[in-house]
C-alpha atoms as a PDB file:
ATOM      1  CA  UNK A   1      98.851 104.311 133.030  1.00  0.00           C
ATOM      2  CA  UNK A   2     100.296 108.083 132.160  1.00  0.00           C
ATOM      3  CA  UNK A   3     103.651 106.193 130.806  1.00  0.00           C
ATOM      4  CA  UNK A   4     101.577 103.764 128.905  1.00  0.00           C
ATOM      5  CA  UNK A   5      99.344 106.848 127.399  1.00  0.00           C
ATOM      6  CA  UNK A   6     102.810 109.051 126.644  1.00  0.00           C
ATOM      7  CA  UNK A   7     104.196 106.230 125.081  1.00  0.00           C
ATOM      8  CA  UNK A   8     101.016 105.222 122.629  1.00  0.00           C
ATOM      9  CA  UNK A   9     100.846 109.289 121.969  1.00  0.00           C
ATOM     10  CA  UNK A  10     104.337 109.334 121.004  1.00  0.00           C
ATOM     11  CA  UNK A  11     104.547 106.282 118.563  1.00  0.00           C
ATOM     12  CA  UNK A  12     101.418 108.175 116.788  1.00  0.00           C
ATOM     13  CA  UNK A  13     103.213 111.322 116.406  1.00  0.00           C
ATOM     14  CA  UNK A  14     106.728 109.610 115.580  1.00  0.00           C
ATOM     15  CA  UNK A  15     108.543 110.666 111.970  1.00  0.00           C
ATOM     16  CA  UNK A  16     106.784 107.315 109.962  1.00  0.00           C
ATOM     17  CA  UNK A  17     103.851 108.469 110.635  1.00  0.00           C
ATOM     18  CA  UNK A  18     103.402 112.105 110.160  1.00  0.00           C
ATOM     19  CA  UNK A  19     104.782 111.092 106.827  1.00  0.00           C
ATOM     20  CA  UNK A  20     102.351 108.507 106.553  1.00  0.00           C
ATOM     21  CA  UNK A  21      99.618 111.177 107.453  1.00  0.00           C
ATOM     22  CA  UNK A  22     101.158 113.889 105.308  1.00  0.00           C
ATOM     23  CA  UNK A  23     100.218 111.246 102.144  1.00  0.00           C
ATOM     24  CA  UNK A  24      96.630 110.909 103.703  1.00  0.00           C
ATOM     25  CA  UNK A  25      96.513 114.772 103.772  1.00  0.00           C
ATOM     26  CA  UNK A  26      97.928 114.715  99.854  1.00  0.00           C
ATOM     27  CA  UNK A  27      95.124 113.000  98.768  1.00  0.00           C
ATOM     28  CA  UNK A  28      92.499 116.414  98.557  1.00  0.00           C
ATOM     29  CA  UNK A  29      95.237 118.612  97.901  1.00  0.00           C
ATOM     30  CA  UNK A  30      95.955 116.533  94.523  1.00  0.00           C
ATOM     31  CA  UNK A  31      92.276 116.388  93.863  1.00  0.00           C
ATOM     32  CA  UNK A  32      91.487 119.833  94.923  1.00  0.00           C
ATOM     33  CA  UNK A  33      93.975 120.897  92.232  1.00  0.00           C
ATOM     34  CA  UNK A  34      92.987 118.198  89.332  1.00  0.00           C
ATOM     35  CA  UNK A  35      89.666 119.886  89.890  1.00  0.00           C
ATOM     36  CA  UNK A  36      90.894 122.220  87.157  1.00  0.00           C
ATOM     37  CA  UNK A  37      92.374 119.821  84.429  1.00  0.00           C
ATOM     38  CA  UNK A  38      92.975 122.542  81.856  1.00  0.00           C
ATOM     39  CA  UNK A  39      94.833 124.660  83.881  1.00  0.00           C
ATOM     40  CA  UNK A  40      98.637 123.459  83.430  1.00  0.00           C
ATOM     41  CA  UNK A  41     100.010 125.586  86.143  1.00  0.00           C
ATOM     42  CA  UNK A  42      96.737 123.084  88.096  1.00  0.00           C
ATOM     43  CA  UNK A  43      98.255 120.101  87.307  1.00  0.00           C
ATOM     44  CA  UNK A  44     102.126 120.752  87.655  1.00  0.00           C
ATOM     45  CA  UNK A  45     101.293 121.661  91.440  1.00  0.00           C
ATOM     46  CA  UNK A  46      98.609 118.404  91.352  1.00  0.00           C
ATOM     47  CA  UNK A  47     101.963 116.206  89.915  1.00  0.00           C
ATOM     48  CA  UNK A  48     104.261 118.458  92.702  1.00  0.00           C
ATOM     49  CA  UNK A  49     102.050 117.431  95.758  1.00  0.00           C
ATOM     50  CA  UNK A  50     101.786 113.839  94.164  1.00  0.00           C
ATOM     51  CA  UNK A  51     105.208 113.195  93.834  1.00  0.00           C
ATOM     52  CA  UNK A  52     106.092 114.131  97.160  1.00  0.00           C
ATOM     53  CA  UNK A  53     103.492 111.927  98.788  1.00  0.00           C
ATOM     54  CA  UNK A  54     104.584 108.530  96.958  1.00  0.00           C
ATOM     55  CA  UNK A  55     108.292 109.464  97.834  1.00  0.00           C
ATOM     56  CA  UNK A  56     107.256 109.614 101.404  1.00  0.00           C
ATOM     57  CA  UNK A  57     105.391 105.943 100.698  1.00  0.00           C
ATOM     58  CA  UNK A  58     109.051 104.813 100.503  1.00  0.00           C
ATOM     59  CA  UNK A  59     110.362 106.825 103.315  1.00  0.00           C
ATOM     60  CA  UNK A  60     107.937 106.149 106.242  1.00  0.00           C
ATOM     61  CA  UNK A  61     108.833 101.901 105.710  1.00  0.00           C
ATOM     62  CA  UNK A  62     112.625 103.240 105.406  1.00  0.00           C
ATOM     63  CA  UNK A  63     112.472 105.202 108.809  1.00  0.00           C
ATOM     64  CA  UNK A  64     110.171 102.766 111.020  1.00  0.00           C
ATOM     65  CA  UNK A  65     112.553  99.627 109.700  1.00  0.00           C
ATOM     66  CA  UNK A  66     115.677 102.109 110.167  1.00  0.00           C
ATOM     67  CA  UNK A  67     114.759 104.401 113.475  1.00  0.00           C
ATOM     68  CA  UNK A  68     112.565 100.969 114.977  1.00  0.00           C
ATOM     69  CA  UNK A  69     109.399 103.013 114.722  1.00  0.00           C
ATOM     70  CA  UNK A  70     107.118 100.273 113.507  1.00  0.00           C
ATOM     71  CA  UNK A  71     103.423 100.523 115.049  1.00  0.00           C
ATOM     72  CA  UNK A  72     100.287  99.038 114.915  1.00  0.00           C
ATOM     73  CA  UNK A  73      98.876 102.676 113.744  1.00  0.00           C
ATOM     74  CA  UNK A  74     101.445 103.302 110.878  1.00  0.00           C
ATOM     75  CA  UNK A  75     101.023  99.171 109.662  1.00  0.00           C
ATOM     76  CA  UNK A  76      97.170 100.158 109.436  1.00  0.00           C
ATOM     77  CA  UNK A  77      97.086 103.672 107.902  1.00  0.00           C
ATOM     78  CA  UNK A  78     100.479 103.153 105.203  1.00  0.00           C
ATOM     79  CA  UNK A  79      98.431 100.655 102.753  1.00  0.00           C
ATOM     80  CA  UNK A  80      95.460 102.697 103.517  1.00  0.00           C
ATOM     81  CA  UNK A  81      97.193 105.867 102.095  1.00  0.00           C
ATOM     82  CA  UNK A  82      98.755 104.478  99.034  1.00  0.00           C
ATOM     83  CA  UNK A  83      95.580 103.162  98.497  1.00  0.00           C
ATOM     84  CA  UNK A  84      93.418 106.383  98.878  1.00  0.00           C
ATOM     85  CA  UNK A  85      96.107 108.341  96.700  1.00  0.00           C
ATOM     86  CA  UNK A  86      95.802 105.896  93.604  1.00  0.00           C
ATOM     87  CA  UNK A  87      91.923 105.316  93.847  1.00  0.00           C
ATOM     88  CA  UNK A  88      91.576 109.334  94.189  1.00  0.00           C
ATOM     89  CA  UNK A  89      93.698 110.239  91.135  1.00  0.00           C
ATOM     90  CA  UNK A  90      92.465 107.543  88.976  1.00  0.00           C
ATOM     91  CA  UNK A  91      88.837 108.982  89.632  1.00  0.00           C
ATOM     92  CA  UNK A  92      89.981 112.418  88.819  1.00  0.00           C
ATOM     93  CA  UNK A  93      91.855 111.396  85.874  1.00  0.00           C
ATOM     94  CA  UNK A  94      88.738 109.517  84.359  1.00  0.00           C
ATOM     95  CA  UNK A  95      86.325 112.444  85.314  1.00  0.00           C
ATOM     96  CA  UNK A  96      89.059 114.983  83.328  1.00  0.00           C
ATOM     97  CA  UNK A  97      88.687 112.201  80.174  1.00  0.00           C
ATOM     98  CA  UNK A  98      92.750 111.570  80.667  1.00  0.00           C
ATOM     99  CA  UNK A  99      91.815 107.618  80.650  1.00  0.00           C
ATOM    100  CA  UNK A 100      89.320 107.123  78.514  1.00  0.00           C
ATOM    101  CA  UNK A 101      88.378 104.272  76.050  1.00  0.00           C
ATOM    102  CA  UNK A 102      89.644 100.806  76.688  1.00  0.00           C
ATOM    103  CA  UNK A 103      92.103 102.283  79.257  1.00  0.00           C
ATOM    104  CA  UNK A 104      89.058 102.694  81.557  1.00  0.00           C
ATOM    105  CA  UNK A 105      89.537  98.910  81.805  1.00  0.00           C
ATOM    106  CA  UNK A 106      93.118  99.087  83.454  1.00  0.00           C
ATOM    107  CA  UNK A 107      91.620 101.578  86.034  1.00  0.00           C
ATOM    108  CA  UNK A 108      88.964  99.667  86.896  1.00  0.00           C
ATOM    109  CA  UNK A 109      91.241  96.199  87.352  1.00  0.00           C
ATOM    110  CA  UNK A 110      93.124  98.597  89.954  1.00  0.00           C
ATOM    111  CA  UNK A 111      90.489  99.733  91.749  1.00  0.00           C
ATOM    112  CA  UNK A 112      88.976  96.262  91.931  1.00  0.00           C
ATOM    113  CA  UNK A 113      92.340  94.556  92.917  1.00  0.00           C
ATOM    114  CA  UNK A 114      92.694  96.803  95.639  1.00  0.00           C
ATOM    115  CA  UNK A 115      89.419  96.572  97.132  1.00  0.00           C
ATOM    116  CA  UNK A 116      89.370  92.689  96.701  1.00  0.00           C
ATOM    117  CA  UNK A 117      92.998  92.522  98.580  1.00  0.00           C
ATOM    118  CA  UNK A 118      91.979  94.820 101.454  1.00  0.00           C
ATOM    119  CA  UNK A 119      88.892  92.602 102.190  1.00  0.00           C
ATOM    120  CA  UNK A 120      91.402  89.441 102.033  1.00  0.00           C
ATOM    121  CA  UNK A 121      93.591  91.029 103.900  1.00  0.00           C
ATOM    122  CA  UNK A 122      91.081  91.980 106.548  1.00  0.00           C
ATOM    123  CA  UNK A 123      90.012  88.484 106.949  1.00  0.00           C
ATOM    124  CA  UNK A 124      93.105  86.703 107.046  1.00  0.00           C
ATOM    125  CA  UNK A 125      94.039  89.489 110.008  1.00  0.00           C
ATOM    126  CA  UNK A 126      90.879  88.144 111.856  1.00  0.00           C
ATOM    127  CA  UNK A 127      92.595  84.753 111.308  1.00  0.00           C
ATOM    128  CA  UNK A 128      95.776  86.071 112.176  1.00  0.00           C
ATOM    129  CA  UNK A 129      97.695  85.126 109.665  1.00  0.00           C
ATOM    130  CA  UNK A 130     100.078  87.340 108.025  1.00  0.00           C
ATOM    131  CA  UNK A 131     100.208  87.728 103.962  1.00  0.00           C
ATOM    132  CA  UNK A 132     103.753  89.589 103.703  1.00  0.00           C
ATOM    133  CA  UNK A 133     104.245  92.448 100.874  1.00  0.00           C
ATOM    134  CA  UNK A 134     106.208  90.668  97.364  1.00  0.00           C
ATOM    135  CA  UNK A 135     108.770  92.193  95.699  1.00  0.00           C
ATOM    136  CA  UNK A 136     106.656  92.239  92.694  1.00  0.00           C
ATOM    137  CA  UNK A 137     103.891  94.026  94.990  1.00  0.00           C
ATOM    138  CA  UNK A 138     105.860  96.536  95.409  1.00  0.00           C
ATOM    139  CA  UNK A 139     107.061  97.000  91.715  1.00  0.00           C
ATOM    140  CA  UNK A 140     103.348  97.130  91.158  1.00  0.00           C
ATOM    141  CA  UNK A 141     102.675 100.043  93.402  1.00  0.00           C
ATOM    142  CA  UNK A 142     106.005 101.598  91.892  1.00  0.00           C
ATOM    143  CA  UNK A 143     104.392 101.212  88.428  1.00  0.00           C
ATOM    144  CA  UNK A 144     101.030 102.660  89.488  1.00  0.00           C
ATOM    145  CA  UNK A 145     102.899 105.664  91.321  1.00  0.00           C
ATOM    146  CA  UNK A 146     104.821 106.315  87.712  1.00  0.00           C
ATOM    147  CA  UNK A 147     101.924 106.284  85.614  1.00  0.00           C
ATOM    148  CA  UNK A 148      99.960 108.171  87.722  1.00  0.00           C
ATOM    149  CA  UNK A 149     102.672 111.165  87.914  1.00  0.00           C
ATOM    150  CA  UNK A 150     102.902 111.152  83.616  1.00  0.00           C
ATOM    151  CA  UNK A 151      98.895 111.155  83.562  1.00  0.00           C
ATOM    152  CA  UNK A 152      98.282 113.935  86.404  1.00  0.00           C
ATOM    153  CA  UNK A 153     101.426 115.919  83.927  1.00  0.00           C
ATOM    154  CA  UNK A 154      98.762 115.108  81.206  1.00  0.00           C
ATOM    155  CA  UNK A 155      98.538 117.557  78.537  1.00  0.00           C
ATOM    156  CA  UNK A 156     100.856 120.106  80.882  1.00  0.00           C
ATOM    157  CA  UNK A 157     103.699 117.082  80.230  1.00  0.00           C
ATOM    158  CA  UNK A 158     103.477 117.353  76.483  1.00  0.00           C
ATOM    159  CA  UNK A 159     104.788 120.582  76.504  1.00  0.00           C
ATOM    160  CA  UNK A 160     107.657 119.335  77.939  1.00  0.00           C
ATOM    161  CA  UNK A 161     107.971 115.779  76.756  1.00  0.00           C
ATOM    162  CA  UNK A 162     105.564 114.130  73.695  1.00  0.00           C
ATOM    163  CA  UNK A 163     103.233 111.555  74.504  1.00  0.00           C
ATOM    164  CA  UNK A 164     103.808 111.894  77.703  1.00  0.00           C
ATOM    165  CA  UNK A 165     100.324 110.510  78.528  1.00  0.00           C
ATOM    166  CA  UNK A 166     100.439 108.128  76.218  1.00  0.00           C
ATOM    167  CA  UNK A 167     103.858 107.242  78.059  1.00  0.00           C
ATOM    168  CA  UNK A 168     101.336 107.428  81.249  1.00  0.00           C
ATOM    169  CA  UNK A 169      98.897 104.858  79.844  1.00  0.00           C
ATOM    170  CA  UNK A 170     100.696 102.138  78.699  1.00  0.00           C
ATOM    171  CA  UNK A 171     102.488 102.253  81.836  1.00  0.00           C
ATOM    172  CA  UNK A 172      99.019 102.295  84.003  1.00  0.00           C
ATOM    173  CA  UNK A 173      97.980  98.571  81.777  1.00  0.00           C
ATOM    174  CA  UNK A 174     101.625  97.175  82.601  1.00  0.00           C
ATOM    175  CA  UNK A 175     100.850  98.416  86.507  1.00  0.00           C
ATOM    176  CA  UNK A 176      97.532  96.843  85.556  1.00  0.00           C
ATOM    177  CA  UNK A 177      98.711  93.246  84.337  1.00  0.00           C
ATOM    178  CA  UNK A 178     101.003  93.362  87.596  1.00  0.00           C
ATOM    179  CA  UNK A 179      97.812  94.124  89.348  1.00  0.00           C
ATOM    180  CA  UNK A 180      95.935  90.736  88.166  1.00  0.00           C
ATOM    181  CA  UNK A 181      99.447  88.949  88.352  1.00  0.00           C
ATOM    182  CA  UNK A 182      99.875  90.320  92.737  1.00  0.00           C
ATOM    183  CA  UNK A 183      96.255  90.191  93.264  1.00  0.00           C
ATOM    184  CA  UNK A 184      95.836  86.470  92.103  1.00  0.00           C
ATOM    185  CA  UNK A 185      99.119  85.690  94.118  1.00  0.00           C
ATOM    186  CA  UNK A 186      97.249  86.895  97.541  1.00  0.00           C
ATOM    187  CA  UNK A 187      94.208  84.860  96.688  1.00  0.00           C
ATOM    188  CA  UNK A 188      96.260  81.867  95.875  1.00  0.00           C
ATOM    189  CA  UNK A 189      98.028  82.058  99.143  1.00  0.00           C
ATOM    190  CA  UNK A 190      94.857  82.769 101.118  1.00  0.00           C
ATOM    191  CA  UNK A 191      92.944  80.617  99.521  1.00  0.00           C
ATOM    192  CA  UNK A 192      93.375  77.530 101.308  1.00  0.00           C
ATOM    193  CA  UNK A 193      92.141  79.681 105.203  1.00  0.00           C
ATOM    194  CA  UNK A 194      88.934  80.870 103.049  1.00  0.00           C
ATOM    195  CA  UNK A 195      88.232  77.441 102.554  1.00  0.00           C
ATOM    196  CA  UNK A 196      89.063  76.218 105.953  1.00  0.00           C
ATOM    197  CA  UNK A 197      86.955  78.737 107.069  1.00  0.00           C
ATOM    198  CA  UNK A 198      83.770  77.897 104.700  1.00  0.00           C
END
């Protein structure tokens, strides 16, 4: 019972996961700090914190597939993170006016993507069937990442680079069309257990 306990406390502290929980702790640091949206000093630290926690959304997979530190925990709380990051700084960036207009519309296809996949997801786990990660999935989330570090630069970034958030929006409705394109590809493949289900 005691070996059982050391071992479950052990794979919850192992590396993958504090860097998993590091990005969960990124999330109100970046919106603490996008709080003030006209401060550039604000937003370079927002875009510092930011880029460290999607680098570590590539490291933690890297280290559980490389050290074998794969666990239930870190399989539950990795997609939860990069999920928590993007939905947090998209909110922020909308309440600053940073997407505005018709690029409201690419925000909102991310958001609903995500929340439409986790509830698939969710199910099909009940069913226990498995809906593996795609290689475009994952250039999706790479695109979303990108966009979101030009756009939290914002108007800090064009003093270093022009149109930088411009750069950061057209990016966000490429991530967006990816979004549709991965989202419609886990419905497709789930599709058929929904309506075995029904």
């Amino acid at each position: 019972m005691k070996i059982a306990s050391s071992l479950s406390r052990s794979k919850a502290f192992n590396l993958a996961n504090m860097l998993t929980y590091g990005r969960l702790v990124a999330v109100p640091a970046v919106v603490g700090l996008l709080f003030w949206p006209e401060d550039h000093w604000s937003r370079w630290a927002a875009l510092i914190v930011f880029a460290v926690a999607a680098i570590t959304d590539y490291l933690d997979g890297y280290v559980a597939r490389t050290f074998a530190q794969q666990s239930a925990l870190g399989r539950m709380l990795d997609p939860i993170a990069d999920k928590l990051l993007v939905a947090a700084c998209l909110l922020m960036l909308v309440a600053d006016g940073t997407i505005h207009g018709w690029s409201l519309w690419a925000a909102i296809v991310i958001l609903c993507r995500e929340i439409l996949v986790s509830g698939l997801r969710e199910f099909l786990a009940e069913l226990k069937v498995s809906v593996p990660v795609s290689r475009v999935a994952k250039w999706k989330t790479t695109l979303q990442l990108v966009s979101l570090g030009f756009l939290i630069a914002g108007p800090a970034g064009e003093t270093v680079l022009p149109n930088n958030t411009l750069i950061g929006i057209v990016l966000l409705w490429v991530a967006a069309v990816l979004t549709i394109y991965t989202g419609w590809d886990y419905f497709k493949n789930g599709i058929h257990h929904l309506m075995d289900e029904g």
